[in-house]
N, C-alpha and C. Protein backbone atom coordinates (compact mmCIF):
# COMPACT_ATOMS: atom_id res chain seq x y z
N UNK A 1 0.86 -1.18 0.00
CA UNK A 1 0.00 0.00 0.00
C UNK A 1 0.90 1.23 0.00
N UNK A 2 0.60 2.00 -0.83
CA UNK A 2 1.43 3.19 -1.10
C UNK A 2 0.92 4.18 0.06
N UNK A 3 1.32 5.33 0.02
CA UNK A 3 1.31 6.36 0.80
C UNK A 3 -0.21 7.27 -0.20
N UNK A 4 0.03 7.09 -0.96
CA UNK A 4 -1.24 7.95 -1.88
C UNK A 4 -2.50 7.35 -1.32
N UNK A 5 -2.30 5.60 -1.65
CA UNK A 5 -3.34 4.92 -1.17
C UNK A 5 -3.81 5.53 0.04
N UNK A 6 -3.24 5.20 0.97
CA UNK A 6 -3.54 6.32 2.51
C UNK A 6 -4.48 6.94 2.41
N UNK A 7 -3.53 8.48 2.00
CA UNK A 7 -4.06 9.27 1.82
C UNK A 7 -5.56 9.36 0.99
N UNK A 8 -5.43 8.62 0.35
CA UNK A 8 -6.72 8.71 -0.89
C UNK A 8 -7.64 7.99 0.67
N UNK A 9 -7.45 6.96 1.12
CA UNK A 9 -8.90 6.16 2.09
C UNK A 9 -9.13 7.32 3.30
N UNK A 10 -8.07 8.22 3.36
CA UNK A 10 -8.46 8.65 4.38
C UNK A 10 -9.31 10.10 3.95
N UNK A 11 -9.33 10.18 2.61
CA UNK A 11 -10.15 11.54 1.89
C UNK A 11 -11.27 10.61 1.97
N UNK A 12 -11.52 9.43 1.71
CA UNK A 12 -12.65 8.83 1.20
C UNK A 12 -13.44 8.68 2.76
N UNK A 13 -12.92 8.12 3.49
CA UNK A 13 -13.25 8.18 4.99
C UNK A 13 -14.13 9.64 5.30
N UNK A 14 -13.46 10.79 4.84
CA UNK A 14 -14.32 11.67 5.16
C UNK A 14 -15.09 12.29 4.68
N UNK A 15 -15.23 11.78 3.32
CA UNK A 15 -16.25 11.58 2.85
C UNK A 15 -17.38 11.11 3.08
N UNK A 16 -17.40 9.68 3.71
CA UNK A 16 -18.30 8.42 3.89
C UNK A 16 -18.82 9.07 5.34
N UNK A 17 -17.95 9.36 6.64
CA UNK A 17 -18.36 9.47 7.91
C UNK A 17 -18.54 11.13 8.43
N UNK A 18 -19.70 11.60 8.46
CA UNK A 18 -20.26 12.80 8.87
C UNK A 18 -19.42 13.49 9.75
N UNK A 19 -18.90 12.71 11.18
CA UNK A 19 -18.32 13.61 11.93
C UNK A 19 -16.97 13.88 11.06
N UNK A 20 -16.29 13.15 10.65
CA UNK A 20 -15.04 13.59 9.58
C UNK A 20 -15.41 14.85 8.90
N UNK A 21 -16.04 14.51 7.83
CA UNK A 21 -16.16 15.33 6.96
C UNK A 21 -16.78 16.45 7.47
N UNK A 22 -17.23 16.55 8.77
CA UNK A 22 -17.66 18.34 9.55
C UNK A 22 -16.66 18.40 9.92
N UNK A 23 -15.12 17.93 10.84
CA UNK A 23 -13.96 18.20 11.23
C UNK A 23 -13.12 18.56 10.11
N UNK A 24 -13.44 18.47 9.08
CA UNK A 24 -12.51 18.26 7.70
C UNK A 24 -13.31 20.10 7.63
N UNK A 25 -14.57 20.33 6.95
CA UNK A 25 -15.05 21.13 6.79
C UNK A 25 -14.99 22.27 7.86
N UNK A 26 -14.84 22.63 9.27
CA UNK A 26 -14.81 23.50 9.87
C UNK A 26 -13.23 23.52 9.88
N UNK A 27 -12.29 22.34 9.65
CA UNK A 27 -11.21 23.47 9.81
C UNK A 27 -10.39 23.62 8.40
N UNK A 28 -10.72 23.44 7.72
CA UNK A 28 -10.92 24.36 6.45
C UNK A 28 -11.41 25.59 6.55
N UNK A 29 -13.22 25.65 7.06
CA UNK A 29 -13.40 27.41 7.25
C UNK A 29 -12.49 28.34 8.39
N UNK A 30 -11.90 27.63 9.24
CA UNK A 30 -10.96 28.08 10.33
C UNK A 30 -9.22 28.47 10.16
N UNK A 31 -9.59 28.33 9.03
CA UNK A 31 -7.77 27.87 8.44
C UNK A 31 -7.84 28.40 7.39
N UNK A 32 -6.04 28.77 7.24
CA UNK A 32 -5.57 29.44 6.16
C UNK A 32 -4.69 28.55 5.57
N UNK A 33 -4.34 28.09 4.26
CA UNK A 33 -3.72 27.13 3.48
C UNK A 33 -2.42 27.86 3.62
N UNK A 34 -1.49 26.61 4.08
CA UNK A 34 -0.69 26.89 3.87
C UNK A 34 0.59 25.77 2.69
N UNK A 35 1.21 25.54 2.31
CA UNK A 35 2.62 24.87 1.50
C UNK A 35 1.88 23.20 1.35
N UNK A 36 1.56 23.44 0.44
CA UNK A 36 1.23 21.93 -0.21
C UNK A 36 -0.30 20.47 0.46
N UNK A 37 -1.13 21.51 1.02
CA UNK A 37 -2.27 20.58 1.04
C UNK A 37 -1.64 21.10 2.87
N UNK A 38 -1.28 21.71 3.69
CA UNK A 38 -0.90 21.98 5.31
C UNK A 38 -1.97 23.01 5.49
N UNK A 39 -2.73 22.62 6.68
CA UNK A 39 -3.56 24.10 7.14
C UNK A 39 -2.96 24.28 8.28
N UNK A 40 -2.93 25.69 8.48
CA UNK A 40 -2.72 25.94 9.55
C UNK A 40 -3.50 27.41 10.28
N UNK A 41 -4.49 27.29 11.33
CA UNK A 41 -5.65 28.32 11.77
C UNK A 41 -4.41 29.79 11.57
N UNK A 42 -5.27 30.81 11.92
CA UNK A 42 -4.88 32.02 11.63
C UNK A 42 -3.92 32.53 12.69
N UNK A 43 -3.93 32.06 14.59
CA UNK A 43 -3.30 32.92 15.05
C UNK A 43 -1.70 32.37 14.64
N UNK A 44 -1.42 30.74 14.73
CA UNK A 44 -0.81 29.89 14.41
C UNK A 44 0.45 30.59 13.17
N UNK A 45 -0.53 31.11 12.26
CA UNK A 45 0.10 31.47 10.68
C UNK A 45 0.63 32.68 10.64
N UNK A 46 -0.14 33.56 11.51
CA UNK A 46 0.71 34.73 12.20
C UNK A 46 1.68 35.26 12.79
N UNK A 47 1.88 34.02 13.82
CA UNK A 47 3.17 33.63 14.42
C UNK A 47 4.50 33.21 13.54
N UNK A 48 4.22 32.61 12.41
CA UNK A 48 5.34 31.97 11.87
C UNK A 48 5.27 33.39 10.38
N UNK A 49 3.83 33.50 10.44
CA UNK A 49 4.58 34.72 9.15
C UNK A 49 5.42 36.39 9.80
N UNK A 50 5.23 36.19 11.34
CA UNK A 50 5.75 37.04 11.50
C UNK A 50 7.36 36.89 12.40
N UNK A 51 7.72 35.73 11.95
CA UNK A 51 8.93 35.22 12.45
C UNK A 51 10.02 35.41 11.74
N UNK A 52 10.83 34.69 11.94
CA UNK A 52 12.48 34.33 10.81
C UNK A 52 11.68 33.92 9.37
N UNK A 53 12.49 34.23 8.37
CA UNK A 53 12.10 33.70 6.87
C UNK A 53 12.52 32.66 7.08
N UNK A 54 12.98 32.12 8.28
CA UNK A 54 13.61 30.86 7.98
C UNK A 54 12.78 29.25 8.11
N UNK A 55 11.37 29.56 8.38
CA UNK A 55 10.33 28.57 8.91
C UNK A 55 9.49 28.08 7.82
N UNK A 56 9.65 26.72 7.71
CA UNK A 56 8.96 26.40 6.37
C UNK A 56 7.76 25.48 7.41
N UNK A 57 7.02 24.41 6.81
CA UNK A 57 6.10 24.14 6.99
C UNK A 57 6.41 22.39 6.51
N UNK A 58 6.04 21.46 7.67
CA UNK A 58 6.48 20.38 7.84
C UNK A 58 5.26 19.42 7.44
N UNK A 59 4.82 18.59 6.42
CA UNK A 59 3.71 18.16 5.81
C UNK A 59 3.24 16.44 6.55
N UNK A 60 4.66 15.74 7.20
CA UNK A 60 4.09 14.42 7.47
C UNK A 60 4.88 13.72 9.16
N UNK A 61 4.27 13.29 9.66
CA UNK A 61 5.33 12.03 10.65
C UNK A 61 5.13 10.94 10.63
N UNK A 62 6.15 9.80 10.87
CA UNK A 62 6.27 8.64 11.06
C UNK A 62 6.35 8.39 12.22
N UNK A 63 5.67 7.78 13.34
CA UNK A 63 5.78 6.97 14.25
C UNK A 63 5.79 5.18 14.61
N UNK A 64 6.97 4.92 15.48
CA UNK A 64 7.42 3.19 14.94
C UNK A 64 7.90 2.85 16.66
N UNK A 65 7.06 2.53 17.27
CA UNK A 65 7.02 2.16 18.20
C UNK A 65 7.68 1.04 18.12
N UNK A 66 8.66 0.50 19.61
CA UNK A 66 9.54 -0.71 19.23
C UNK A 66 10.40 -1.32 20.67
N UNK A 67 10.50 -2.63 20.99
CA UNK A 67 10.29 -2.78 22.39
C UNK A 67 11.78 -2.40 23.20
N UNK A 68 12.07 -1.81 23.73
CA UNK A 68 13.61 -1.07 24.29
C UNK A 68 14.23 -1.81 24.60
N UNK A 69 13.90 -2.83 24.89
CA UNK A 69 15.58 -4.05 25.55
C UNK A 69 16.26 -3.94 23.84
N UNK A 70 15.87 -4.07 22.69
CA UNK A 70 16.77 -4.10 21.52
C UNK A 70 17.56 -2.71 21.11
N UNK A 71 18.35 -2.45 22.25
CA UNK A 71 19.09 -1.26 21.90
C UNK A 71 19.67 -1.08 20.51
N UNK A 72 20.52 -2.26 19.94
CA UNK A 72 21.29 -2.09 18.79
C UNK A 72 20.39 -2.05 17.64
N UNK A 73 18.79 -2.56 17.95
CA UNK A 73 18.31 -2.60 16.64
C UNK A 73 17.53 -1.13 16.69
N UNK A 74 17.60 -0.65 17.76
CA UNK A 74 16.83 0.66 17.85
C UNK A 74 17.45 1.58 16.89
N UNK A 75 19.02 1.28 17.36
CA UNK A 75 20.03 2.58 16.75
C UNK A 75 20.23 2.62 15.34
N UNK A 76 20.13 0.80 14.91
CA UNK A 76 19.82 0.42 13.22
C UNK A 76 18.61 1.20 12.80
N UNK A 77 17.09 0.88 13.57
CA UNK A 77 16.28 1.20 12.62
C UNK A 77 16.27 2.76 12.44
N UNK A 78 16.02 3.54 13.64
CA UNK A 78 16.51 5.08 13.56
C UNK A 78 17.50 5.46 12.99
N UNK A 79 18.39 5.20 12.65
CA UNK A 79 19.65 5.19 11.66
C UNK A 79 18.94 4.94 9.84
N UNK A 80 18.38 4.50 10.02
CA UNK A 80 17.85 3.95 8.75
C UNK A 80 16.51 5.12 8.34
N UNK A 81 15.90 5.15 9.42
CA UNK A 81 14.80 5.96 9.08
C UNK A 81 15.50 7.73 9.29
N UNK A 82 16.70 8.03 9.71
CA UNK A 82 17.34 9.13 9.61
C UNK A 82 18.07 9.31 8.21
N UNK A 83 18.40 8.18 7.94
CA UNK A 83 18.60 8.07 6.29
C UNK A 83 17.94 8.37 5.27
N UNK A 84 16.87 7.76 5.39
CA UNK A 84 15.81 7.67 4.50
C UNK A 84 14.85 9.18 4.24
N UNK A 85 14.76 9.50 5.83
CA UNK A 85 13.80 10.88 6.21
C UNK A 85 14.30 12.18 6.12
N UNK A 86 15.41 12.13 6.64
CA UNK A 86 16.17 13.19 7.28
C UNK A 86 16.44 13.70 8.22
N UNK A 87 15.69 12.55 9.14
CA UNK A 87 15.99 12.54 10.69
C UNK A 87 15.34 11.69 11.29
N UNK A 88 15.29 11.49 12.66
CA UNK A 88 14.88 10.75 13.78
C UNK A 88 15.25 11.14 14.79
N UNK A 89 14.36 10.77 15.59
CA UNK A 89 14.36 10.68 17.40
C UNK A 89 13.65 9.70 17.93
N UNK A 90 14.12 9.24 18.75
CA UNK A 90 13.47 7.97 19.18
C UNK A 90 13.34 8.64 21.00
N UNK A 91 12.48 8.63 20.81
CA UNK A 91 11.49 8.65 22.34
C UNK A 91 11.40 7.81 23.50
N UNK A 92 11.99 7.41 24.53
CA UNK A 92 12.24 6.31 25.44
C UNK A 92 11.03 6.32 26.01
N UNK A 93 11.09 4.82 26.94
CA UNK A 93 9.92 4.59 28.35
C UNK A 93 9.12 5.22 28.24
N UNK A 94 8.11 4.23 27.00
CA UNK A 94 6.37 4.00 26.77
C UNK A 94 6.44 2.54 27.35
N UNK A 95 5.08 2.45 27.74
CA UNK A 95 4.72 1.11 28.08
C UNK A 95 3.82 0.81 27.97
N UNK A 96 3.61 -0.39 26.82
CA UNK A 96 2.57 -0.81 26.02
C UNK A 96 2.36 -1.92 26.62
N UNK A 97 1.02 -2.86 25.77
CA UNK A 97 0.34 -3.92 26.36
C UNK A 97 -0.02 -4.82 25.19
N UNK A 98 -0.15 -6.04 24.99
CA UNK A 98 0.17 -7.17 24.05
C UNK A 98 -0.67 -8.33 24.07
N UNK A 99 -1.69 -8.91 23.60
CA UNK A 99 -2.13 -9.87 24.49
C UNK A 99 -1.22 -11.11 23.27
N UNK A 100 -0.91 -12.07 24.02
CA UNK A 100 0.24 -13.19 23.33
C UNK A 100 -1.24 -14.31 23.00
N UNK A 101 -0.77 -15.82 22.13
CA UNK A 101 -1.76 -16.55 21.92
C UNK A 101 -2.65 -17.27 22.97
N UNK A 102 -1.43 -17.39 24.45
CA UNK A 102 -2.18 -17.67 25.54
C UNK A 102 -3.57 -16.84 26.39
N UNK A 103 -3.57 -15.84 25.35
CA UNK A 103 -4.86 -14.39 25.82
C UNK A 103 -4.43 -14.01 27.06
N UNK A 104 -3.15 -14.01 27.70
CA UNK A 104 -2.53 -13.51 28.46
C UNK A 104 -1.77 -11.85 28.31
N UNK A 105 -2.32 -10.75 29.05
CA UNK A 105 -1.88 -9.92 28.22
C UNK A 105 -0.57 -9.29 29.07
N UNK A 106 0.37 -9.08 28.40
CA UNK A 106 1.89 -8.58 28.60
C UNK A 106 2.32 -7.27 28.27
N UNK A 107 3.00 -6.65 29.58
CA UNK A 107 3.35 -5.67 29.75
C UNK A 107 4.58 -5.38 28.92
N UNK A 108 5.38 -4.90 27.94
CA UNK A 108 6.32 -4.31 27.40
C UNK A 108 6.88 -2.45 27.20
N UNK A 109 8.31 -3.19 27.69
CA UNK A 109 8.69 -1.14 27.44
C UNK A 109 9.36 -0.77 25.80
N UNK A 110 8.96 0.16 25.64
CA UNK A 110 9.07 0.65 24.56
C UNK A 110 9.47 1.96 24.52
N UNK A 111 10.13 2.23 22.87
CA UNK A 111 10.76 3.05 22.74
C UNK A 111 9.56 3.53 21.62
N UNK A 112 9.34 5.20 21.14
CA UNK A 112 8.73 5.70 19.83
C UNK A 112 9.97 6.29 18.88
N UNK A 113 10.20 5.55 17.70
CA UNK A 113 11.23 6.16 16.57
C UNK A 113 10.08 6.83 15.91
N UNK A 114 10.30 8.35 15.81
CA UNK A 114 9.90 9.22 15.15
C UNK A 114 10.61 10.49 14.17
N UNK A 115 9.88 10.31 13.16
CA UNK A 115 10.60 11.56 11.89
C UNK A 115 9.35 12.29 11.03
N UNK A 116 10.03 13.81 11.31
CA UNK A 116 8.91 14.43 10.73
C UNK A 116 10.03 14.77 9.17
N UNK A 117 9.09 14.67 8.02
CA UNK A 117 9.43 14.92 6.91
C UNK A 117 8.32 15.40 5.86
N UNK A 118 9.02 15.77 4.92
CA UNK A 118 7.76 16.07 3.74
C UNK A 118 7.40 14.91 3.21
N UNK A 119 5.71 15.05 2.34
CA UNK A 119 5.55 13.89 2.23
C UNK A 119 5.98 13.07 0.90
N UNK A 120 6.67 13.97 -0.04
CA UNK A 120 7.32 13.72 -1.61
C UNK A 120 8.87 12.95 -0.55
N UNK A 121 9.37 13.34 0.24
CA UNK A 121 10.43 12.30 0.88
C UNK A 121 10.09 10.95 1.52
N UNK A 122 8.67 10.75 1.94
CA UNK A 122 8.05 9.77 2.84
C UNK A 122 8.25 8.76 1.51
N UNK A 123 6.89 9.38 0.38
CA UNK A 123 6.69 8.50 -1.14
C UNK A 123 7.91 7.68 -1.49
N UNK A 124 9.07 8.57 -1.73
CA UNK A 124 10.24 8.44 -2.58
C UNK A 124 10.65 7.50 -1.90
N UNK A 125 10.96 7.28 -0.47
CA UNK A 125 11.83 6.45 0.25
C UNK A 125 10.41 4.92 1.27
N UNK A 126 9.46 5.50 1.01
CA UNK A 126 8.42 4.21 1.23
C UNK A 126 9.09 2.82 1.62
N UNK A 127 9.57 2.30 0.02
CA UNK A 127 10.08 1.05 0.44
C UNK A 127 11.43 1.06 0.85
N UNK A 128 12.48 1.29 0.49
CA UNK A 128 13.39 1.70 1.54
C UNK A 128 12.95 1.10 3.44
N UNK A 129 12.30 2.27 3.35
CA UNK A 129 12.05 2.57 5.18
C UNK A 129 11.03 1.13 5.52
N UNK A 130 10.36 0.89 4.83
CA UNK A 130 9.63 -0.71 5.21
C UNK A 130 10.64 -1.44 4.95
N UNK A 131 10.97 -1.78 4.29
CA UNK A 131 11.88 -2.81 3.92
C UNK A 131 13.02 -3.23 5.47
N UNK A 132 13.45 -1.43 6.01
CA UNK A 132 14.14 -1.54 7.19
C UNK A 132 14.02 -2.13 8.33
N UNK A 133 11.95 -1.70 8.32
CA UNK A 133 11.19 -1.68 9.37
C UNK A 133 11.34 -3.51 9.71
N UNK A 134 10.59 -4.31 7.98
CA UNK A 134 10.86 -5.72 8.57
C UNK A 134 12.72 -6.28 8.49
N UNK A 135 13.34 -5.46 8.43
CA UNK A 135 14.82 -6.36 8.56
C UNK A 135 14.87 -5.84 9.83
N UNK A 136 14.71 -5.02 10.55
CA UNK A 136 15.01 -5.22 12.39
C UNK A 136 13.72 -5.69 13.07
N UNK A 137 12.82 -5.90 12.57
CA UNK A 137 11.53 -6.62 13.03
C UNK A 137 11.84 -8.13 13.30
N UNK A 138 12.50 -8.51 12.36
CA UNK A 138 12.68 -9.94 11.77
C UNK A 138 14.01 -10.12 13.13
N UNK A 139 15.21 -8.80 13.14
CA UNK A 139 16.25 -9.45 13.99
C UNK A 139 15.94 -9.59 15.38
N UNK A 140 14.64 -8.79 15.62
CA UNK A 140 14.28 -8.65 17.05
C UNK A 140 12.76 -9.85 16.97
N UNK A 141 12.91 -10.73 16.30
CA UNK A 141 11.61 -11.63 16.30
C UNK A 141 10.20 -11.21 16.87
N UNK A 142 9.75 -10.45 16.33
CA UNK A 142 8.89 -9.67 16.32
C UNK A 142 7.91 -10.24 15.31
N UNK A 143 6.45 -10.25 15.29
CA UNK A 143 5.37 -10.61 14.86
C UNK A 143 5.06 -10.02 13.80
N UNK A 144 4.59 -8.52 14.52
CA UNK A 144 4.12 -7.86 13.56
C UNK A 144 4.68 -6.15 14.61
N UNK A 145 4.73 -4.89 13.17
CA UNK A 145 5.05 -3.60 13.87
C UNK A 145 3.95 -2.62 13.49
N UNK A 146 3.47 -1.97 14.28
CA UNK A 146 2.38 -1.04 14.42
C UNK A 146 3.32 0.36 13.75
N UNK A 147 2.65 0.66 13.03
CA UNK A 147 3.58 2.21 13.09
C UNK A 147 2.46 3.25 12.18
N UNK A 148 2.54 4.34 12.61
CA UNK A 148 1.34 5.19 12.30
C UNK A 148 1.96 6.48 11.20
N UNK A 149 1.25 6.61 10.43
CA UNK A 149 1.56 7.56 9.25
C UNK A 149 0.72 9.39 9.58
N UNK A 150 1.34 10.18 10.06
CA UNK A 150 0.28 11.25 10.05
C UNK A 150 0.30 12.23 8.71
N UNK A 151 -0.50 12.77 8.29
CA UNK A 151 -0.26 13.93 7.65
C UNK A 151 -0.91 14.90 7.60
N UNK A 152 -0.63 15.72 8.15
CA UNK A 152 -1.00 17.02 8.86
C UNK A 152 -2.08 17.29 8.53
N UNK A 153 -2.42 17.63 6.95
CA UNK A 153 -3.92 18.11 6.42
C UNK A 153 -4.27 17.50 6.21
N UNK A 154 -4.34 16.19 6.57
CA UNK A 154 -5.63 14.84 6.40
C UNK A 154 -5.93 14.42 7.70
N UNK A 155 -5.16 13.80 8.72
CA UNK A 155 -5.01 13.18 9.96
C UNK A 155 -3.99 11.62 9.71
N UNK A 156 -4.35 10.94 10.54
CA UNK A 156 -3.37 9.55 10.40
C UNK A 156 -3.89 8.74 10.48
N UNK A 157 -3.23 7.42 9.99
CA UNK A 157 -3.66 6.15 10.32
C UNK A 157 -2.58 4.84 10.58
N UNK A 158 -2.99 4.03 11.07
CA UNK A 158 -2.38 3.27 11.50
C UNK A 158 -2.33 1.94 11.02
N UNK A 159 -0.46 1.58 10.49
CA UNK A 159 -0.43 -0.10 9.87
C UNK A 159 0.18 -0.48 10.50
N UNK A 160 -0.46 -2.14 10.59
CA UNK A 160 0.16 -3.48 11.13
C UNK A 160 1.00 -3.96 10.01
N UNK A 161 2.31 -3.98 10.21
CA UNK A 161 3.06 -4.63 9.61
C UNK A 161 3.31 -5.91 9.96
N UNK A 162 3.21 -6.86 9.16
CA UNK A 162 3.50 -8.51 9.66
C UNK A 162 4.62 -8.52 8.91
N UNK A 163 5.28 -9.46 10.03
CA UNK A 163 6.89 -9.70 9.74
C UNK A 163 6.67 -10.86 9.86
N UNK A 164 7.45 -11.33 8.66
CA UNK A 164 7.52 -12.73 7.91
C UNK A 164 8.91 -13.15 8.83
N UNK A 165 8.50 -14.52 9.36
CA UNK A 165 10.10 -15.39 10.19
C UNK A 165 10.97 -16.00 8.88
């Protein structure tokens, strides 16, 4: 699934579901367009148009949640997605919850690898950055990886990646 795809279900989404498409529609009337499909409300746009010329306008994030005892694969995959993006930060001590096949559910700590980028860099490097996602998925035997796509003037959504053993 491409990144357009996304984007396209999540136009269609608000299309289909009323409260969307009134959240879609009021902040549109609330907002001033800004750099490539980005709204941003008026006091917001004020602030940055009356700042440094130096402030551009940031269109997407990646979030890749990932369990913290795998330090070395942390520093691989953020390394990879700093490659790919043009940066990363990875976010320490979250603590998530899992239920395993025994319907036993398990406590895990976690780290969030996150990169904000444009979204013509997200497209371009897509497979790349999956491709990364299941080669340290796979070294840290991992199932499957949750990781959430936002983009600013649409909202986000969230894929299960299954990692093949």
């Amino acid at each position: 699934m491409t990144l357009q795809h996304i984007q396209q279900i999540m136009l269609e989404m608000a299309q289909d579901d009323s409260t969307l498409k009134t959240a879609f529609e009021q902040l549109n009337q609330n907002a001033i367009a800004f750099p490539q499909n980005s709204v941003i409300v008026p006091p917001i746009l004020e602030i940055i148009q009356s700042s440094s010329p130096n402030i551009g306008c940031c269109e997407s994030c990646i979030a890749i949640p990932f369990p913290q005892q795998y330090s070395n694969q942390i520093q691989g995959l953020s390394r990879d997605v700093a490659d790919s993006l043009g940066g990363a930060t990875v976010l320490p001590h979250f603590l998530g919850w899992w239920k395993n096949q025994n319907g036993e559910i398990i406590p895990d700590q976690l780290v969030v690898i996150k990169s904000f980028t444009q979204v013509k860099k997200l497209v371009n490097n897509w497979e790349k950055l999956l491709a990364s996602i299941h080669y340290w998925g796979k070294m840290c035997q991992q199932e499957e990886i949750a990781i959430e796509l936002s983009v600013f003037a649409l909202g986000s959504v969230l894929l299960l990646i299954s990692i093949e053993s």
